[in-house]
PDB file of N, CA and C in Angstrom:
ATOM      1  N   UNK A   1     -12.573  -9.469 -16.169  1.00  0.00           N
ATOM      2  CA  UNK A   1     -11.135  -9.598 -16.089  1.00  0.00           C
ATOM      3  C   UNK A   1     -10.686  -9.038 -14.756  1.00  0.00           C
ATOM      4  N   UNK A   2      -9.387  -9.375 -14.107  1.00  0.00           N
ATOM      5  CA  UNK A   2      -9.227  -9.168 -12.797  1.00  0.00           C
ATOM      6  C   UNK A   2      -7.621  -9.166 -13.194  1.00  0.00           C
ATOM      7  N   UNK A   3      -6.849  -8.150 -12.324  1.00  0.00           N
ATOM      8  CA  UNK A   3      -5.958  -8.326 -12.126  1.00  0.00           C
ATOM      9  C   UNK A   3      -5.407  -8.055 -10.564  1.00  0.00           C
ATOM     10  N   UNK A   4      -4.376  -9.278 -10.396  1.00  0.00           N
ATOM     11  CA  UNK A   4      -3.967  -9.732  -9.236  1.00  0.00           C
ATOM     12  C   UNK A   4      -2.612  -8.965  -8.862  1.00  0.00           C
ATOM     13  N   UNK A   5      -2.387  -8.160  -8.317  1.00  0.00           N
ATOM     14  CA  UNK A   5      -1.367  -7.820  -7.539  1.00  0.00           C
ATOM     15  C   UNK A   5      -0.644  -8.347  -6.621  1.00  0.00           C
ATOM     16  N   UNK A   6       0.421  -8.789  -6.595  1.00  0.00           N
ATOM     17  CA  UNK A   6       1.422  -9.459  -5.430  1.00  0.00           C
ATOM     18  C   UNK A   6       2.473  -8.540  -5.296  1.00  0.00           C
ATOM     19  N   UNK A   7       2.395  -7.974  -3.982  1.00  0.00           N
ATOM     20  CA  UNK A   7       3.510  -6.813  -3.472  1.00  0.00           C
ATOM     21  C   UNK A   7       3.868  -7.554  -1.769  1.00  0.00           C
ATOM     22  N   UNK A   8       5.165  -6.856  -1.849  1.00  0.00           N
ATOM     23  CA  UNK A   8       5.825  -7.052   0.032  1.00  0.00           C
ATOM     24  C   UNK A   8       5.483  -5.755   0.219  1.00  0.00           C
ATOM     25  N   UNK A   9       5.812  -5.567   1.788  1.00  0.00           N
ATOM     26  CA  UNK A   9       6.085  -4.170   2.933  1.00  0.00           C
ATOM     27  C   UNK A   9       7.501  -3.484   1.900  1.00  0.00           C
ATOM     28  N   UNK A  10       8.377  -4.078   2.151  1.00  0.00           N
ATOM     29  CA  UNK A  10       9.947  -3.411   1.641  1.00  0.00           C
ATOM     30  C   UNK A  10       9.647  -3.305   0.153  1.00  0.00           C
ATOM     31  N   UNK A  11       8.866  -3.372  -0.625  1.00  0.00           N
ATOM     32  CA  UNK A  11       9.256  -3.324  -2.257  1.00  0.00           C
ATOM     33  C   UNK A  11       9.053  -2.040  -2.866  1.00  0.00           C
ATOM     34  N   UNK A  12      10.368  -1.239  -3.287  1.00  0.00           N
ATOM     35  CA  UNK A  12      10.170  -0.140  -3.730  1.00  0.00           C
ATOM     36  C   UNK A  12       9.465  -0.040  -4.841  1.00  0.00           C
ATOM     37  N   UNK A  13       9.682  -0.746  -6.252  1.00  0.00           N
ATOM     38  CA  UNK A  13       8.526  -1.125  -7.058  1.00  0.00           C
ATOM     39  C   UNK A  13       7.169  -1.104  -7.080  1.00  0.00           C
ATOM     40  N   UNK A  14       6.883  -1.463  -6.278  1.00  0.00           N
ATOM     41  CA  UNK A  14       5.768  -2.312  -5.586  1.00  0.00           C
ATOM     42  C   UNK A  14       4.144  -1.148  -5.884  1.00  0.00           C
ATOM     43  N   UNK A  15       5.059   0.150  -5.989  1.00  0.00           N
ATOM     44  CA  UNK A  15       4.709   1.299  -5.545  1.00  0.00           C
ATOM     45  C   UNK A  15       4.175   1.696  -6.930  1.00  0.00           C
ATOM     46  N   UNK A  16       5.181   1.392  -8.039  1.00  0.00           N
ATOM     47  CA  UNK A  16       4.535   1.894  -8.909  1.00  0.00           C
ATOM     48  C   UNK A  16       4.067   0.869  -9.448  1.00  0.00           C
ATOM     49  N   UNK A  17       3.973  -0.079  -9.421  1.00  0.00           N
ATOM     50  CA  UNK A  17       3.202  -1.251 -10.291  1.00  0.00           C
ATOM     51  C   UNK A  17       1.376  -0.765  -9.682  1.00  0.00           C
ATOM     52  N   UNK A  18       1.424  -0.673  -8.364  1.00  0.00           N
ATOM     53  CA  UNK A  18      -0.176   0.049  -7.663  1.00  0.00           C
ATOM     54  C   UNK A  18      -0.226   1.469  -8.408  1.00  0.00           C
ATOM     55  N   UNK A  19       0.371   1.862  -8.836  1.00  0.00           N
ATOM     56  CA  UNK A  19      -0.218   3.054  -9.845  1.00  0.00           C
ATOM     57  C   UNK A  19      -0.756   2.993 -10.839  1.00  0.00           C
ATOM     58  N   UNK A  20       0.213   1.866 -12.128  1.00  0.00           N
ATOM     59  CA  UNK A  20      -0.439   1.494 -12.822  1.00  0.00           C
ATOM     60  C   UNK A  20      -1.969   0.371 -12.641  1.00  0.00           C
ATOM     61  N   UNK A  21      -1.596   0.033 -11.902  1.00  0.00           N
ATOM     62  CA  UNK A  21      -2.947  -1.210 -11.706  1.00  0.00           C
ATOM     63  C   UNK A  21      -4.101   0.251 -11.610  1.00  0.00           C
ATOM     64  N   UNK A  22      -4.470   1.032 -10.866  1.00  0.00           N
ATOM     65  CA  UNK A  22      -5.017   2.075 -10.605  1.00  0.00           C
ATOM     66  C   UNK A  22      -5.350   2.971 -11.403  1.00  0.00           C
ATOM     67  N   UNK A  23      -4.529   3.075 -12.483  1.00  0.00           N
ATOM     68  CA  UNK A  23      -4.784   3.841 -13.805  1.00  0.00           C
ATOM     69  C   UNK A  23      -5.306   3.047 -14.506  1.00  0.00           C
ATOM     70  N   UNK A  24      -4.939   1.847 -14.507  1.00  0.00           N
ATOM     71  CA  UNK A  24      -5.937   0.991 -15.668  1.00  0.00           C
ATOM     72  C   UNK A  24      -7.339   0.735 -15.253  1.00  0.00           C
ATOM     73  N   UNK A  25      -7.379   0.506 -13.812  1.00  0.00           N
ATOM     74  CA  UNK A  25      -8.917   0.742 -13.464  1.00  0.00           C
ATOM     75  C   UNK A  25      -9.807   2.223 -13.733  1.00  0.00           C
ATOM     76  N   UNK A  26      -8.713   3.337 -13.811  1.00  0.00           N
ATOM     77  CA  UNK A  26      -9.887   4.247 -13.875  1.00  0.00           C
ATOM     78  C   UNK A  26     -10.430   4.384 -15.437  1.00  0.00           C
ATOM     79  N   UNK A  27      -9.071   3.751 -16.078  1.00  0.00           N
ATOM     80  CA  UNK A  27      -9.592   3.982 -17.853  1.00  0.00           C
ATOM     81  C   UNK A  27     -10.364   3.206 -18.709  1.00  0.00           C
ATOM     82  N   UNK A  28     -10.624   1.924 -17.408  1.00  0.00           N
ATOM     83  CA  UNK A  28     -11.222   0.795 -18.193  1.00  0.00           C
ATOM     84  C   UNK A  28     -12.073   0.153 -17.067  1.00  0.00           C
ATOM     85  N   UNK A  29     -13.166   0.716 -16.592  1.00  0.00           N
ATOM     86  CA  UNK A  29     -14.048   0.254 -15.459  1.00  0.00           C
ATOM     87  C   UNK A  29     -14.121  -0.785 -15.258  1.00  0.00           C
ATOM     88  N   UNK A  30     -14.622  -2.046 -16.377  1.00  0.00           N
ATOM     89  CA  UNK A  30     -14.680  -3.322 -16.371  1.00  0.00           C
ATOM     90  C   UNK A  30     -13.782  -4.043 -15.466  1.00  0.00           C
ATOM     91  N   UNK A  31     -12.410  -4.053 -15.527  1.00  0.00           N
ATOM     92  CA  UNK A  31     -11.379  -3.878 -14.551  1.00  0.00           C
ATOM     93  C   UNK A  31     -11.192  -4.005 -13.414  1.00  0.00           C
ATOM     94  N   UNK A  32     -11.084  -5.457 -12.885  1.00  0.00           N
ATOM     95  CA  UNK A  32     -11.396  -5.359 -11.319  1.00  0.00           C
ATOM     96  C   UNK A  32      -9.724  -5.710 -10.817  1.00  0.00           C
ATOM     97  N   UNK A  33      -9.480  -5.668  -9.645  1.00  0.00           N
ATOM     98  CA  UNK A  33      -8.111  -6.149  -9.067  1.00  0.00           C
ATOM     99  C   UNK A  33      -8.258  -6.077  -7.495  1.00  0.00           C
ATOM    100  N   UNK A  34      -7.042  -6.786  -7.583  1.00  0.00           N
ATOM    101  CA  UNK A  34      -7.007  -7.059  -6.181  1.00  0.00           C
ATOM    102  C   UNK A  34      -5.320  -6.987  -5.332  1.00  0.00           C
ATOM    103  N   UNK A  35      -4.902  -6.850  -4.513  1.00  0.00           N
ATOM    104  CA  UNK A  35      -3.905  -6.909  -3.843  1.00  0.00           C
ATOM    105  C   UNK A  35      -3.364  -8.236  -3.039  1.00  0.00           C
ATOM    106  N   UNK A  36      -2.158  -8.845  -3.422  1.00  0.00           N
ATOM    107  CA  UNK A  36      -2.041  -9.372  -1.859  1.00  0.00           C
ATOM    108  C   UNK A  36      -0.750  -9.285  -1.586  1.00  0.00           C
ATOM    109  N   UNK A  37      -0.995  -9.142  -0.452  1.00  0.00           N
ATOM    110  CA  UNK A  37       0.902  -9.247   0.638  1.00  0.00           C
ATOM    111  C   UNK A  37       1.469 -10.483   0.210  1.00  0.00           C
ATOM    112  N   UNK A  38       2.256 -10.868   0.190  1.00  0.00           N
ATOM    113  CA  UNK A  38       3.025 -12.281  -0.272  1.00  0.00           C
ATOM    114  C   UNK A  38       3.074 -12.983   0.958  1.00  0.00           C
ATOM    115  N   UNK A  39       3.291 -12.195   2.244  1.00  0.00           N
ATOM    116  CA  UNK A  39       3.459 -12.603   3.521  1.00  0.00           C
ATOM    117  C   UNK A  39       1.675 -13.024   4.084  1.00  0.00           C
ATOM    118  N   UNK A  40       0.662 -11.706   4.126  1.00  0.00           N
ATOM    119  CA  UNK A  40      -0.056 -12.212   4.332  1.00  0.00           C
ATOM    120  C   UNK A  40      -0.886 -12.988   3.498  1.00  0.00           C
ATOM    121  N   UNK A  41      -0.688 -13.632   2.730  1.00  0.00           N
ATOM    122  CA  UNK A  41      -1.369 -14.446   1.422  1.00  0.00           C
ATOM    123  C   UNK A  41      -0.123 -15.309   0.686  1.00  0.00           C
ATOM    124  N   UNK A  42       0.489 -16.231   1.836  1.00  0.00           N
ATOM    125  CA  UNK A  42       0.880 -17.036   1.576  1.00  0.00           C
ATOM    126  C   UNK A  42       0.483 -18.384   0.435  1.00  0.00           C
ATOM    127  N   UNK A  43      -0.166 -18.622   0.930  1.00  0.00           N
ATOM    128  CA  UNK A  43      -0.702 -19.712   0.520  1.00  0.00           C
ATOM    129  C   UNK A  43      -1.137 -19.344  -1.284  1.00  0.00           C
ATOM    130  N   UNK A  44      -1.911 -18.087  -1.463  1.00  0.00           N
ATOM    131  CA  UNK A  44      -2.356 -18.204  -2.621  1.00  0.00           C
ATOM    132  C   UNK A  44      -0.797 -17.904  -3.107  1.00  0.00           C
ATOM    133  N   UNK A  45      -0.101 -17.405  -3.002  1.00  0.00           N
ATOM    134  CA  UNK A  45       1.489 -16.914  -3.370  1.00  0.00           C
ATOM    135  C   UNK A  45       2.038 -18.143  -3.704  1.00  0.00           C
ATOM    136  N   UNK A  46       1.864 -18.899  -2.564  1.00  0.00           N
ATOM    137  CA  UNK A  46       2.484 -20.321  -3.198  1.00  0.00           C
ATOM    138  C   UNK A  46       2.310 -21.164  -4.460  1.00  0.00           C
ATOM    139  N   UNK A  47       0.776 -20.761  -4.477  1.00  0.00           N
ATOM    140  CA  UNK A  47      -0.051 -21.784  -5.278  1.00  0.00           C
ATOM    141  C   UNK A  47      -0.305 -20.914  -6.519  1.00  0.00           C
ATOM    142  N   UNK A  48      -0.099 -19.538  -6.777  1.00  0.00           N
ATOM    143  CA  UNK A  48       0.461 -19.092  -7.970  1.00  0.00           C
ATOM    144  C   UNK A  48       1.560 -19.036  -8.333  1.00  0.00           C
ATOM    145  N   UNK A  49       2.769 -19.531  -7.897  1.00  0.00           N
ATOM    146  CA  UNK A  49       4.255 -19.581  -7.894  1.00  0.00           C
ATOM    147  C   UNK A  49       4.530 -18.115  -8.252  1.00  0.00           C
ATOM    148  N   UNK A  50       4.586 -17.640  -7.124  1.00  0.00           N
ATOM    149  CA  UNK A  50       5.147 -16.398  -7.186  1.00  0.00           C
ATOM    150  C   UNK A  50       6.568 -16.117  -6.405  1.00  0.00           C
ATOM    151  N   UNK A  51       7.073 -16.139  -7.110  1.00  0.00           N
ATOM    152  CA  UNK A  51       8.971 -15.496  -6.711  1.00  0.00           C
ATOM    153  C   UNK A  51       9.448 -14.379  -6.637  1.00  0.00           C
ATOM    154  N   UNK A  52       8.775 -13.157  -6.534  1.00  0.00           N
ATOM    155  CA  UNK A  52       9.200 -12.101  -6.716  1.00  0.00           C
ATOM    156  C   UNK A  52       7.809 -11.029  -6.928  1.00  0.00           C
ATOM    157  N   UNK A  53       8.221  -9.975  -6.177  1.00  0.00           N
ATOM    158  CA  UNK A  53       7.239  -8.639  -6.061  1.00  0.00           C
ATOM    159  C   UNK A  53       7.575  -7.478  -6.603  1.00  0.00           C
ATOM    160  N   UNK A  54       7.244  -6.681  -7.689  1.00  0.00           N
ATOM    161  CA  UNK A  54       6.005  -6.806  -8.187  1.00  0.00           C
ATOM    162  C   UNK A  54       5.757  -8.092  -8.867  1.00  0.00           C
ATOM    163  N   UNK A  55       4.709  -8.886  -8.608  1.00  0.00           N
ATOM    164  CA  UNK A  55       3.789  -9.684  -9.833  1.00  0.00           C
ATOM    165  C   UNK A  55       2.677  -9.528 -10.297  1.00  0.00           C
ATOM    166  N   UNK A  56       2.354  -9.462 -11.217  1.00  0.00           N
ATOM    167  CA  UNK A  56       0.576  -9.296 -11.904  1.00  0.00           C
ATOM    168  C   UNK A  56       0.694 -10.049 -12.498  1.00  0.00           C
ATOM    169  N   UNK A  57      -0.752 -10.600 -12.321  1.00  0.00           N
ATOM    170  CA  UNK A  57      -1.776 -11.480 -12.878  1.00  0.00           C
ATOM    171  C   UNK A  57      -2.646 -11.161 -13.315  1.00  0.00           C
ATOM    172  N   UNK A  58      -3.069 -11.258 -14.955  1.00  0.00           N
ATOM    173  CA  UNK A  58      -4.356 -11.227 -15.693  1.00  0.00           C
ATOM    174  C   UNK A  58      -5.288 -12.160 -15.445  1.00  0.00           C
ATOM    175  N   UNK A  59      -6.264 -12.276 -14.818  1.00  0.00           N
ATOM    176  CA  UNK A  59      -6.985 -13.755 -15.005  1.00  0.00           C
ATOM    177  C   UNK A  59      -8.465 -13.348 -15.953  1.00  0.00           C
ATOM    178  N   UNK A  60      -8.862 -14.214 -16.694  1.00  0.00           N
ATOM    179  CA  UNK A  60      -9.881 -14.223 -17.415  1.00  0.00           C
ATOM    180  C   UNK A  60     -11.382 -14.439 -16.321  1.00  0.00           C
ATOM    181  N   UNK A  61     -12.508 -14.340 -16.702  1.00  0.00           N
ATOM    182  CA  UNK A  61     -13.663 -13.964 -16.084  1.00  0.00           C
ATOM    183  C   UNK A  61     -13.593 -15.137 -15.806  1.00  0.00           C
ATOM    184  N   UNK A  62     -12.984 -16.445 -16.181  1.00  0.00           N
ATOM    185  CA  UNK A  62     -13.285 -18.006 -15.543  1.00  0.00           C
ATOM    186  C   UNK A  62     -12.311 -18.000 -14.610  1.00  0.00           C
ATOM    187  N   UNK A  63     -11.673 -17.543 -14.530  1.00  0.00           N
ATOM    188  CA  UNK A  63     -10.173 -17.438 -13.114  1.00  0.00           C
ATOM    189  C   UNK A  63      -8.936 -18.022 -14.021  1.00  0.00           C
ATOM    190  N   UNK A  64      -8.587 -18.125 -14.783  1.00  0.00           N
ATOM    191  CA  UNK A  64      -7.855 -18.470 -15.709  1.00  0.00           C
ATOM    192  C   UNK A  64      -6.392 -17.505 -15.830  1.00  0.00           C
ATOM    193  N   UNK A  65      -5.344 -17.801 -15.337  1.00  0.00           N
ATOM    194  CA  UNK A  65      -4.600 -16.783 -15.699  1.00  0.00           C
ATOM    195  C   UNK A  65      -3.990 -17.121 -17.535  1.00  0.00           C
ATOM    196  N   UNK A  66      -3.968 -15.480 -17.905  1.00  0.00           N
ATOM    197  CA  UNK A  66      -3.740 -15.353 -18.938  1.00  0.00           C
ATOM    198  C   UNK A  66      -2.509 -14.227 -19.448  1.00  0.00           C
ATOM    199  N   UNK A  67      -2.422 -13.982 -18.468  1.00  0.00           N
ATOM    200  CA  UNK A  67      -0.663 -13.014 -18.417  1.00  0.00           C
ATOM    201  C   UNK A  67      -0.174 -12.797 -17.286  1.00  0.00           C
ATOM    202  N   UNK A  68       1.348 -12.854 -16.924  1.00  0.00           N
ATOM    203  CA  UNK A  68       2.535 -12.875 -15.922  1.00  0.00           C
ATOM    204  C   UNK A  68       2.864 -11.777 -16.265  1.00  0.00           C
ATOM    205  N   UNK A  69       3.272 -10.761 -15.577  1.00  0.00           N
ATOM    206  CA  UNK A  69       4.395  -9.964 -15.516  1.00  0.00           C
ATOM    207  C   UNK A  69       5.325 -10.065 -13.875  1.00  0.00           C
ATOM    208  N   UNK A  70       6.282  -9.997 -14.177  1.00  0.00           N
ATOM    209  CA  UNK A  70       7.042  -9.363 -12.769  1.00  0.00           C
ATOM    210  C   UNK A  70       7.875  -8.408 -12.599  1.00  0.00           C
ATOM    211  N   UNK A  71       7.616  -7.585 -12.019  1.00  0.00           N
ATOM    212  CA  UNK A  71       8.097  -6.346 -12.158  1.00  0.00           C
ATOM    213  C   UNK A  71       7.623  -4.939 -11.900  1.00  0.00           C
ATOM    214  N   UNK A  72       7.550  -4.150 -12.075  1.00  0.00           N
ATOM    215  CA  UNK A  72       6.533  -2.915 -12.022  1.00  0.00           C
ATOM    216  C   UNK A  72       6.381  -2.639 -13.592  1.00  0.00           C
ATOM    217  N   UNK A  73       5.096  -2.868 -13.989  1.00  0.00           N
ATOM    218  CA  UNK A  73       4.563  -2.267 -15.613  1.00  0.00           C
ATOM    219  C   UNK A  73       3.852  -1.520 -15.486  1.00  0.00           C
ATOM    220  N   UNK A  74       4.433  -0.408 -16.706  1.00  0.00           N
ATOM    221  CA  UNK A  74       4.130   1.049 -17.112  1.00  0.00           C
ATOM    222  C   UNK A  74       2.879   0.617 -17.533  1.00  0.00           C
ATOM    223  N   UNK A  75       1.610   2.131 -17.254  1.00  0.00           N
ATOM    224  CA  UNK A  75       0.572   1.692 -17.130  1.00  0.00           C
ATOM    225  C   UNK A  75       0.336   1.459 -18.745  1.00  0.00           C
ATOM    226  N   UNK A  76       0.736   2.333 -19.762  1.00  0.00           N
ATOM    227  CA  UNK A  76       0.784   1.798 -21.322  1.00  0.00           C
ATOM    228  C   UNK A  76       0.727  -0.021 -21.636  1.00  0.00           C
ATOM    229  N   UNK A  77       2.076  -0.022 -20.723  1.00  0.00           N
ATOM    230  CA  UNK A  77       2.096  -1.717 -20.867  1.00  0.00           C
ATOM    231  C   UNK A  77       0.687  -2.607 -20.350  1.00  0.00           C
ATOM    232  N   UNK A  78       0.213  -2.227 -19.495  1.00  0.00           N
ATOM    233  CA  UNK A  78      -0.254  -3.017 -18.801  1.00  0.00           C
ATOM    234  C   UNK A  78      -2.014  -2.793 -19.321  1.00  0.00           C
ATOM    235  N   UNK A  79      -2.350  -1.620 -19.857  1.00  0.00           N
ATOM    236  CA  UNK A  79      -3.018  -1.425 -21.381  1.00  0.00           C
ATOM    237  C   UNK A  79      -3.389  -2.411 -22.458  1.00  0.00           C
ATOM    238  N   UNK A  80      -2.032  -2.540 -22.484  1.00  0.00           N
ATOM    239  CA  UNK A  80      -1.731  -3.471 -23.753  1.00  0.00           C
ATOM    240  C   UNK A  80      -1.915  -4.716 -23.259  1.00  0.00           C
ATOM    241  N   UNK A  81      -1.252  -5.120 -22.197  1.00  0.00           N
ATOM    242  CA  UNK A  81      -1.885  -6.427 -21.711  1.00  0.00           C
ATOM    243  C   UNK A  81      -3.092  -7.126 -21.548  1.00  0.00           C
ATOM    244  N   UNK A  82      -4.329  -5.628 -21.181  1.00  0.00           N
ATOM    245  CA  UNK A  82      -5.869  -5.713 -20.978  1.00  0.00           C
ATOM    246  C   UNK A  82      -6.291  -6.250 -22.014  1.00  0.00           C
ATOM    247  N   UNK A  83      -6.356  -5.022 -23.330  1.00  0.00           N
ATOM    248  CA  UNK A  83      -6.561  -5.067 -24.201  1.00  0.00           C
ATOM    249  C   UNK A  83      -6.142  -6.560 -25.265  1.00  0.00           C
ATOM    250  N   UNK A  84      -5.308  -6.911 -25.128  1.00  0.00           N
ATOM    251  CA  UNK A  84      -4.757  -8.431 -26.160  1.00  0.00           C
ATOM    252  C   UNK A  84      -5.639 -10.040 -24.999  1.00  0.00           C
ATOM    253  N   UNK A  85      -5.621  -9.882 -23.938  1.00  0.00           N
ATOM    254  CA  UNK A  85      -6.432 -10.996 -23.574  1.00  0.00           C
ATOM    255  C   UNK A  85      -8.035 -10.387 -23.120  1.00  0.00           C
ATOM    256  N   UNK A  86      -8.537  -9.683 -23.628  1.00  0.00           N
ATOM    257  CA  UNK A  86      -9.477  -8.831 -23.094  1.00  0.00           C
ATOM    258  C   UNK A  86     -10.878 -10.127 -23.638  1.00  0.00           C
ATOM    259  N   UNK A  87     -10.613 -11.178 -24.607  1.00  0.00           N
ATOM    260  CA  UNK A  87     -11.458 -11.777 -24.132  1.00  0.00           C
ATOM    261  C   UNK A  87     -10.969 -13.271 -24.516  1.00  0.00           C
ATOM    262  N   UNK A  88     -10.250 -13.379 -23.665  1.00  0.00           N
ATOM    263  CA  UNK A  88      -9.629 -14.554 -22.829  1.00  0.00           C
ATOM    264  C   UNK A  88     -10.793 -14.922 -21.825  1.00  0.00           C
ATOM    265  N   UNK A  89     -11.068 -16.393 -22.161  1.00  0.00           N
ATOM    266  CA  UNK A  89     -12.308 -17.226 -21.292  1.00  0.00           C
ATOM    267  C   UNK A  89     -11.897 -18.029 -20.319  1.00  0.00           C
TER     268      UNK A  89
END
């Protein structure tokens, strides 16, 4: 499972949504993620229709997304998110 981070330079949010992403990696190793600038990672931004920073993306081990959030989610939430598609194919 992977989760995708989409943050700007200016997003105050932005800040804590990378906390939680960070806490869920340390509590759940399996857990991979990744970051991207919206600016510099245009293209995948586009092609995930992303409108807004914070966004996370759950994707399943096939690349599959399997949960949206936008916003900054509390790391509880975002827990709960792991855990309910945790084996999403």
């Amino acid at each position: 499972m992977k989760l995708v981070l989409y943050t700007s330079a200016f997003c105050a949010p932005c800040a804590a949504a990378r906390r939680a992403v960070a806490d869920v990696q340390n509590l759940v190793p399996w857990v991979t993620s990744i970051e991207r600038d919206v600016v510099a990672h245009e293209t995948h931004a586009e092609a995930d229709g992303i409108s807004s920073t914070p966004t996370l993306l759950i994707l399943s081990p096939s690349g599959r997304e399997v949960f949206r959030a936008e916003g900054a989610p509390r790391t509880d939430q975002l827990l709960t998110a792991v855990a309910l598609h945790r084996d999403a194919a």
